[in-house]
PDB file of N, CA and C in Angstrom:
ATOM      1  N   UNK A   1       0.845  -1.169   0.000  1.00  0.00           N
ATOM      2  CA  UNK A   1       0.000   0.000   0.000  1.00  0.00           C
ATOM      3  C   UNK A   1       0.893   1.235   0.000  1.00  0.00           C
ATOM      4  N   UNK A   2       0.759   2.166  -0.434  1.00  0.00           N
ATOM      5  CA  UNK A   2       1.285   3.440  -0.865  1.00  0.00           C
ATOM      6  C   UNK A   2       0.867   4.480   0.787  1.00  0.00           C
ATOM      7  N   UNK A   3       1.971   5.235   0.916  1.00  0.00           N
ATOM      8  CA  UNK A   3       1.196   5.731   2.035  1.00  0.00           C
ATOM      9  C   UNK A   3       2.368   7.425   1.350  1.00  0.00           C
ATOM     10  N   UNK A   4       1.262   8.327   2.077  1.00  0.00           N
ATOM     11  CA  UNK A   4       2.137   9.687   1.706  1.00  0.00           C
ATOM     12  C   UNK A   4       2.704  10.106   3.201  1.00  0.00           C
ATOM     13  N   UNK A   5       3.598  11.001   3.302  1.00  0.00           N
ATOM     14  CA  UNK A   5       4.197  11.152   4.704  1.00  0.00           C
ATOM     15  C   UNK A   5       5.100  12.254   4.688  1.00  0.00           C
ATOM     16  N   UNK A   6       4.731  13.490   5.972  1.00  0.00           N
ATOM     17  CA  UNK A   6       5.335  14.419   5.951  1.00  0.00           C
ATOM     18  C   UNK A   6       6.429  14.269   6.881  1.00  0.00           C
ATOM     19  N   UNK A   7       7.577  14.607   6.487  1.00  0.00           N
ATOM     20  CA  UNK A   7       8.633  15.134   7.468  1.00  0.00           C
ATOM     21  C   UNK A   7       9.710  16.009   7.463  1.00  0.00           C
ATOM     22  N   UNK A   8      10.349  16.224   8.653  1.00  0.00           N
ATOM     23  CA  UNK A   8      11.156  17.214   8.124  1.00  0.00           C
ATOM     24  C   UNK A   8      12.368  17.020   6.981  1.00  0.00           C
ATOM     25  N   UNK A   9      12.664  18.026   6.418  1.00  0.00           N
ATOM     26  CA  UNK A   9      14.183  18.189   5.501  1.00  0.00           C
ATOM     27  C   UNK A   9      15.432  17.007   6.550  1.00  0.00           C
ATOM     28  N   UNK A  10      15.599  17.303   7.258  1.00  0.00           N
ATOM     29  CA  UNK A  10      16.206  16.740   7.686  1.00  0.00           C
ATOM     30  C   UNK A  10      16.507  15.185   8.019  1.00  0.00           C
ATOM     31  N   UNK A  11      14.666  15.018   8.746  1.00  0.00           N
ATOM     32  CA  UNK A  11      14.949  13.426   8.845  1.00  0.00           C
ATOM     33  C   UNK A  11      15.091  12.814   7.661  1.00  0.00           C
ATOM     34  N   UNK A  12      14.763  13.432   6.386  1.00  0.00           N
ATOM     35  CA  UNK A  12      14.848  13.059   5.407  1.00  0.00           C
ATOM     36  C   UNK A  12      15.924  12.115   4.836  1.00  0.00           C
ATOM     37  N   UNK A  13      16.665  13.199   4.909  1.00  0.00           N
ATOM     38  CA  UNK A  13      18.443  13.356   4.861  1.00  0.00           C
ATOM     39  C   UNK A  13      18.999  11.981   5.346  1.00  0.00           C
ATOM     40  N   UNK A  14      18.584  11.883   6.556  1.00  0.00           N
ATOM     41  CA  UNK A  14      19.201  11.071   7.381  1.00  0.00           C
ATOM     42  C   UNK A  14      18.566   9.755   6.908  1.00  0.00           C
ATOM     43  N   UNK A  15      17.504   9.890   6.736  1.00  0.00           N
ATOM     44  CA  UNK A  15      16.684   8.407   6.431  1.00  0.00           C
ATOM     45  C   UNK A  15      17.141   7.626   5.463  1.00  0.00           C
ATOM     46  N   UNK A  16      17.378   8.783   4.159  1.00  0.00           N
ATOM     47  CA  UNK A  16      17.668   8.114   3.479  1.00  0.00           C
ATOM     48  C   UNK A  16      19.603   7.457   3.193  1.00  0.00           C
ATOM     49  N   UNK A  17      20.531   8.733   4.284  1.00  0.00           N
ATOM     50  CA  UNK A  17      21.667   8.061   4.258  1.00  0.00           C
ATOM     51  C   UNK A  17      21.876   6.693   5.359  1.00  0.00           C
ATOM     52  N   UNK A  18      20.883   6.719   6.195  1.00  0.00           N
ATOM     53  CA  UNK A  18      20.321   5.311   6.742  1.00  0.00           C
ATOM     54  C   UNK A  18      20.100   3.948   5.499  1.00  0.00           C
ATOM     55  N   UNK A  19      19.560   4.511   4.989  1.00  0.00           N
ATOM     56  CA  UNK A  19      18.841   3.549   3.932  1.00  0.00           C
ATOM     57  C   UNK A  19      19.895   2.822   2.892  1.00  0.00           C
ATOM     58  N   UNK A  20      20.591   3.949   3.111  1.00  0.00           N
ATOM     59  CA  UNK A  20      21.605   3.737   1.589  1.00  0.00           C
ATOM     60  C   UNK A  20      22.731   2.819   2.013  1.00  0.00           C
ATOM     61  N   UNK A  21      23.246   3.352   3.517  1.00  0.00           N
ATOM     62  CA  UNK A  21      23.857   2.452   4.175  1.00  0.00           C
ATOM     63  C   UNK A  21      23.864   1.077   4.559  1.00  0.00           C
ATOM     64  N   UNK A  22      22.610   0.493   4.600  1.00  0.00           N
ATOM     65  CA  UNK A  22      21.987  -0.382   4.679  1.00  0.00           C
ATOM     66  C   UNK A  22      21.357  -1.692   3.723  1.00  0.00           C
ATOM     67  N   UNK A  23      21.823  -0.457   2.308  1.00  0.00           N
ATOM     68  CA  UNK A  23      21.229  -1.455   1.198  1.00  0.00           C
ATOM     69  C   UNK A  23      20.113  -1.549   1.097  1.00  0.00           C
ATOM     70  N   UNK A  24      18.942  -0.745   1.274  1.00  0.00           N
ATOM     71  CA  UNK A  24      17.509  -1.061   1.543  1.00  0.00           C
ATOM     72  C   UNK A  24      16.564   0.218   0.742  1.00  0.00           C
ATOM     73  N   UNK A  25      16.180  -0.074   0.011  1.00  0.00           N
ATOM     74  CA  UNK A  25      14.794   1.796  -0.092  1.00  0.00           C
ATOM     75  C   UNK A  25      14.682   2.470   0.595  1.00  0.00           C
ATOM     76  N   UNK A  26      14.442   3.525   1.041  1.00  0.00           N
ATOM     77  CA  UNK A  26      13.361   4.380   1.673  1.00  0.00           C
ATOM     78  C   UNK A  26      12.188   3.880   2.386  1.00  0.00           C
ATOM     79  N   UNK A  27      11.876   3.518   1.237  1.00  0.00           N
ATOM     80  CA  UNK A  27      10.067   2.899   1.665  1.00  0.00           C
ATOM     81  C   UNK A  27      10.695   1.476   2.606  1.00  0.00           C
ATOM     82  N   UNK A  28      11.518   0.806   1.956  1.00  0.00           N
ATOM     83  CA  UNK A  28      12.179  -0.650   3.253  1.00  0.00           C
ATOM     84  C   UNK A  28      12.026   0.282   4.826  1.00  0.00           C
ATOM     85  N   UNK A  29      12.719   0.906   4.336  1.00  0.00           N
ATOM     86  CA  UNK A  29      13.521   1.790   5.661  1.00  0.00           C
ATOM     87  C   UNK A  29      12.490   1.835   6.492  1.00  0.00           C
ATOM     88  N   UNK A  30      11.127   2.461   6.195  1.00  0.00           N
ATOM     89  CA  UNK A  30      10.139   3.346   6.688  1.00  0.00           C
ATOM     90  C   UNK A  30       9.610   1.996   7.209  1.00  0.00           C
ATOM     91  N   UNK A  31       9.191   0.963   6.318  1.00  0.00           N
ATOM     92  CA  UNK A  31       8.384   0.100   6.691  1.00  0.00           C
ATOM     93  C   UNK A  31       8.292  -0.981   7.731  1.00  0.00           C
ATOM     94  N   UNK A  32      10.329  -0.926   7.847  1.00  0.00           N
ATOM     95  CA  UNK A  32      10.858  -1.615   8.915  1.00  0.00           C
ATOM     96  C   UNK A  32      10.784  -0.648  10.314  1.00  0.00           C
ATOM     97  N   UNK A  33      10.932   0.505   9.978  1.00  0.00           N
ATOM     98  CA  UNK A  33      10.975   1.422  11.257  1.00  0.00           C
ATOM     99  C   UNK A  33       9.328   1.211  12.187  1.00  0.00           C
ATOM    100  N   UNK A  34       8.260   1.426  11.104  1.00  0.00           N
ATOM    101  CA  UNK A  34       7.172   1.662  11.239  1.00  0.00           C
ATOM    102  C   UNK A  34       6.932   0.120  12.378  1.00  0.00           C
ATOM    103  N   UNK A  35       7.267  -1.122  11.524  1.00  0.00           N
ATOM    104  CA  UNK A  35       6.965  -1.964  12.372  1.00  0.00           C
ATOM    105  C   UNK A  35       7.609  -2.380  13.466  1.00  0.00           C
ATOM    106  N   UNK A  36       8.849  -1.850  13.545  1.00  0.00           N
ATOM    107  CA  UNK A  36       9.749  -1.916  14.994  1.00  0.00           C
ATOM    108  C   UNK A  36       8.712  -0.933  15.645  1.00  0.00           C
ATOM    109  N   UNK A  37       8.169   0.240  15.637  1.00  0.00           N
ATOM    110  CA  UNK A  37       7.256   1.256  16.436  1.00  0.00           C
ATOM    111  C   UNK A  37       6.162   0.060  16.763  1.00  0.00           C
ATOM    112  N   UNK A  38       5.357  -0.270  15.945  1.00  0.00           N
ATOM    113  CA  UNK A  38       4.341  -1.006  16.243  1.00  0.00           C
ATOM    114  C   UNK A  38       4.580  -1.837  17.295  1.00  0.00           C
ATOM    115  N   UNK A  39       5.672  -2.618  17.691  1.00  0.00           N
ATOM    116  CA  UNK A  39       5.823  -3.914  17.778  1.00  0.00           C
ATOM    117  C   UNK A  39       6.090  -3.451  19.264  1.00  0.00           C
ATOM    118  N   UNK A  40       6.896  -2.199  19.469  1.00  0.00           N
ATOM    119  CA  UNK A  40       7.216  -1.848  20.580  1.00  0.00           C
ATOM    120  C   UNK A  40       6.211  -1.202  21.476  1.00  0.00           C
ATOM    121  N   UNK A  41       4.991  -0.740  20.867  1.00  0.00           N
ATOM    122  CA  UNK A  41       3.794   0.110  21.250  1.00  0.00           C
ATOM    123  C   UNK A  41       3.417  -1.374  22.148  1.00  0.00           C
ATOM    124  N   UNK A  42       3.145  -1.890  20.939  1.00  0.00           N
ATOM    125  CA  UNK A  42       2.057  -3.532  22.066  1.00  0.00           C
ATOM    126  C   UNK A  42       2.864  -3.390  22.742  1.00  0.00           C
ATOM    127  N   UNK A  43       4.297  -4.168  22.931  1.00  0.00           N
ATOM    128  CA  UNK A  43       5.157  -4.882  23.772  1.00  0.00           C
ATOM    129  C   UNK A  43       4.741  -3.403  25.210  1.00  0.00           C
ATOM    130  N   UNK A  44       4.682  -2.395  24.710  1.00  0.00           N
ATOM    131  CA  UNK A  44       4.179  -1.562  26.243  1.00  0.00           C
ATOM    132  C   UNK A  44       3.292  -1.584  26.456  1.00  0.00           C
ATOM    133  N   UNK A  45       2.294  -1.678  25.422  1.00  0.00           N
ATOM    134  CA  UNK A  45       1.158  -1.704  26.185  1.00  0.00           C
ATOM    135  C   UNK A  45       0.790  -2.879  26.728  1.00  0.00           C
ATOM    136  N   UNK A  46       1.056  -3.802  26.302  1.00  0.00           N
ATOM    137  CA  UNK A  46       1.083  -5.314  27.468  1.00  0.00           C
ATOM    138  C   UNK A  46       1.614  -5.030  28.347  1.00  0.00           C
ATOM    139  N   UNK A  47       2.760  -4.669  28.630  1.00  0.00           N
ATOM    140  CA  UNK A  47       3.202  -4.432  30.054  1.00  0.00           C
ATOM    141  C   UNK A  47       2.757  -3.521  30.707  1.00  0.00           C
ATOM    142  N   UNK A  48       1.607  -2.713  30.488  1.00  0.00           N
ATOM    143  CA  UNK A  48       1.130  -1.555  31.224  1.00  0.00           C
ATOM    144  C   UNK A  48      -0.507  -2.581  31.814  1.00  0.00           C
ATOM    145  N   UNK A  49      -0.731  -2.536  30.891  1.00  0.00           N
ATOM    146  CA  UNK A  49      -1.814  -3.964  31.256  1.00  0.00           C
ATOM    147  C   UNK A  49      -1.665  -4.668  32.020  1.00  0.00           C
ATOM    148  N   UNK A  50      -0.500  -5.645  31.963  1.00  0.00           N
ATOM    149  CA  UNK A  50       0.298  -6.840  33.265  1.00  0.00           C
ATOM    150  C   UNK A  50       0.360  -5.826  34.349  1.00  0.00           C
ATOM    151  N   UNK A  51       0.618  -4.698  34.224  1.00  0.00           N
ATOM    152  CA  UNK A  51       1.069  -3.937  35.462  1.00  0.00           C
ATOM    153  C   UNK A  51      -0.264  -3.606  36.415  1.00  0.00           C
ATOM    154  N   UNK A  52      -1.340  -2.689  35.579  1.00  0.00           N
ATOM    155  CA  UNK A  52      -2.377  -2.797  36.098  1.00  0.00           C
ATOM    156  C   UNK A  52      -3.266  -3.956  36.742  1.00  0.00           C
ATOM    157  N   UNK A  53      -3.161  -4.941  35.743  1.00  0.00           N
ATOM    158  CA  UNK A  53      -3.433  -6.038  36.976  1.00  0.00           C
ATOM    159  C   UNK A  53      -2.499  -6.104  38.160  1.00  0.00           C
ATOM    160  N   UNK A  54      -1.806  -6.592  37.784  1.00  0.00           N
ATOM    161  CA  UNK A  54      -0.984  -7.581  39.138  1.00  0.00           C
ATOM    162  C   UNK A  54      -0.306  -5.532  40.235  1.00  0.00           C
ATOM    163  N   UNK A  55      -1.045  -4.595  40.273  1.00  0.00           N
ATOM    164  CA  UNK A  55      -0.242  -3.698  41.047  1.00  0.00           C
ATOM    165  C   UNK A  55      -1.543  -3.992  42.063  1.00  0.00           C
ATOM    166  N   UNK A  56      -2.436  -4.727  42.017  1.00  0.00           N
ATOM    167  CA  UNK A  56      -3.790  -4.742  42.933  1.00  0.00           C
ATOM    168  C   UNK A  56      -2.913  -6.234  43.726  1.00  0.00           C
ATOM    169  N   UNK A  57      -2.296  -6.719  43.205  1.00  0.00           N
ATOM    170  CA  UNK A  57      -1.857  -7.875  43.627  1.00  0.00           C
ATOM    171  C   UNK A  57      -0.700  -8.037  44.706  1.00  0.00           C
ATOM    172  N   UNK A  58      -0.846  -8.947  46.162  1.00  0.00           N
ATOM    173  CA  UNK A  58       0.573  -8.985  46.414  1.00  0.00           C
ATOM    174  C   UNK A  58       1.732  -9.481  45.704  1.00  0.00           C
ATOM    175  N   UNK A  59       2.511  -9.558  45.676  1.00  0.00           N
ATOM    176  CA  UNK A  59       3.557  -9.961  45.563  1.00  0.00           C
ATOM    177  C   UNK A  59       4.533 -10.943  45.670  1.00  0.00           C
ATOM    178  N   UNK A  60       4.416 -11.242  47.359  1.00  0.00           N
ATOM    179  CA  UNK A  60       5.157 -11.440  48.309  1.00  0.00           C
ATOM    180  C   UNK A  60       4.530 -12.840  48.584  1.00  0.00           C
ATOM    181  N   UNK A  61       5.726 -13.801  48.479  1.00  0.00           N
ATOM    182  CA  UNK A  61       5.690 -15.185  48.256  1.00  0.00           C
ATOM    183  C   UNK A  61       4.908 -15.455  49.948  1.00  0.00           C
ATOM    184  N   UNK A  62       4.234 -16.284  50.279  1.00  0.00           N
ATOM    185  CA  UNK A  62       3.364 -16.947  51.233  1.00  0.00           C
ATOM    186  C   UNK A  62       4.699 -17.602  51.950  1.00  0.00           C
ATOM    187  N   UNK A  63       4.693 -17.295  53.618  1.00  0.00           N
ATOM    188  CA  UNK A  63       5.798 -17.948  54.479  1.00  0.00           C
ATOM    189  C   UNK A  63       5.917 -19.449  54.208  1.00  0.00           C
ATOM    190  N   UNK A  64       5.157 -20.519  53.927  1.00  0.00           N
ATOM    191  CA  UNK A  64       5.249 -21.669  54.080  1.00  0.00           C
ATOM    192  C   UNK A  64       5.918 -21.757  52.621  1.00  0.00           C
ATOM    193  N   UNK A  65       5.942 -21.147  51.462  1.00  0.00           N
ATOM    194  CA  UNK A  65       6.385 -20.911  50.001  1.00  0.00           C
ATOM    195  C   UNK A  65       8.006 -20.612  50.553  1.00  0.00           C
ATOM    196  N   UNK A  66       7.821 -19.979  51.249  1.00  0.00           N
ATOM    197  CA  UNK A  66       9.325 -19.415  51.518  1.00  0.00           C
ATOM    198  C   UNK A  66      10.348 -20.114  52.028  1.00  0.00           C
ATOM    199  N   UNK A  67       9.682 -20.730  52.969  1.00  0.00           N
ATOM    200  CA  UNK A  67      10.621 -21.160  53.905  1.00  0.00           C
ATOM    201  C   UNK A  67      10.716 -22.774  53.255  1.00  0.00           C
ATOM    202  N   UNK A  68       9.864 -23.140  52.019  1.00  0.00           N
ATOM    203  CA  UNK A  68      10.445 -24.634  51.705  1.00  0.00           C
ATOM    204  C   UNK A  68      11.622 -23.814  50.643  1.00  0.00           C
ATOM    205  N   UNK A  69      11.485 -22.836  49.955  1.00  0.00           N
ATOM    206  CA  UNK A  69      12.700 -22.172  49.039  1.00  0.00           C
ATOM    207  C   UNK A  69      14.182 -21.527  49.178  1.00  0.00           C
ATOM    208  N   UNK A  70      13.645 -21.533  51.070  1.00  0.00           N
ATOM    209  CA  UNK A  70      14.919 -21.427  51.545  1.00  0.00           C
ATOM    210  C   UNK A  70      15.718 -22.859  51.964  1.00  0.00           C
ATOM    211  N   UNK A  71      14.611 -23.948  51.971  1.00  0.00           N
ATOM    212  CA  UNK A  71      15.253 -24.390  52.681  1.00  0.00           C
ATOM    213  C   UNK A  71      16.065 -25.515  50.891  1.00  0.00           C
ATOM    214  N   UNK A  72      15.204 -25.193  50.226  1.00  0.00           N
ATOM    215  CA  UNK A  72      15.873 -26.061  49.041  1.00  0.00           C
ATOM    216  C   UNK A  72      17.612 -25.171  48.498  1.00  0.00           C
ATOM    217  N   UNK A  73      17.428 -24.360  48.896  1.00  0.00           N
ATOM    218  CA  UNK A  73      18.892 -23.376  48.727  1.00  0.00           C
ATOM    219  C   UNK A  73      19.865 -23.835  49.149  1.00  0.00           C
ATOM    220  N   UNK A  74      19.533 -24.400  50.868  1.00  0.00           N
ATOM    221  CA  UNK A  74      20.599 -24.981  51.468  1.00  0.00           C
ATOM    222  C   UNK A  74      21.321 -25.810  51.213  1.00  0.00           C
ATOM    223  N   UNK A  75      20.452 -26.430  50.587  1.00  0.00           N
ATOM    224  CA  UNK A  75      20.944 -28.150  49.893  1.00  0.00           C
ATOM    225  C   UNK A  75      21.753 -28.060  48.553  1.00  0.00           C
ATOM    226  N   UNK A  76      21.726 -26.970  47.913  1.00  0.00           N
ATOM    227  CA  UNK A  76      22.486 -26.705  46.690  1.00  0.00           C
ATOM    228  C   UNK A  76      23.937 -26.554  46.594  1.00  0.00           C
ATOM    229  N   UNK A  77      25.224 -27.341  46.087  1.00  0.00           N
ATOM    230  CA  UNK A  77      26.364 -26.666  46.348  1.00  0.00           C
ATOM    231  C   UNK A  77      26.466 -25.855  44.756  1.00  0.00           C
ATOM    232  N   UNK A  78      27.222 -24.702  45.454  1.00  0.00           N
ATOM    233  CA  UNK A  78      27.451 -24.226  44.511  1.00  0.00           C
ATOM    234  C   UNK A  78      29.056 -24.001  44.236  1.00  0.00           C
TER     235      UNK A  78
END
């Protein structure tokens, strides 16, 4: 799909000595950038999500949880 897109003189510049460097179009350039943005938007917004749940949530492992995890530690050589 064709998309039109304003930017400055500059990023221009750069985009495309990005591009050139790279061996790739313009439009590669853009399309790879575009979906690294995308990809990184979810990847936060899932974690803002996970966050909102589990910030209602404790945390903090249950004493009888604990104390068998300490006690499996002991037994470990390291």
């Amino acid at each position: 799909m064709k998309v039109a897109i304003s930017i400055s003189d500059e990023l221009f510049r750069s985009a495309d000595s990005v591009a050139k460097k790279l061996g790739m179009s313009r439009s590669g350039l853009y399309a790879v950038a575009v979906a690294e943005y995308v990809a990184k938007y979810r990847a936060r917004s899932l974690t803002e999500r996970l966050n909102a749940v589990y910030s209602d949530e404790e945390s903090l492992l249950d004493p009888s949880t604990r104390a068998l995890q300490a006690r499996s530690l002991e037994q470990e050589e390291w």
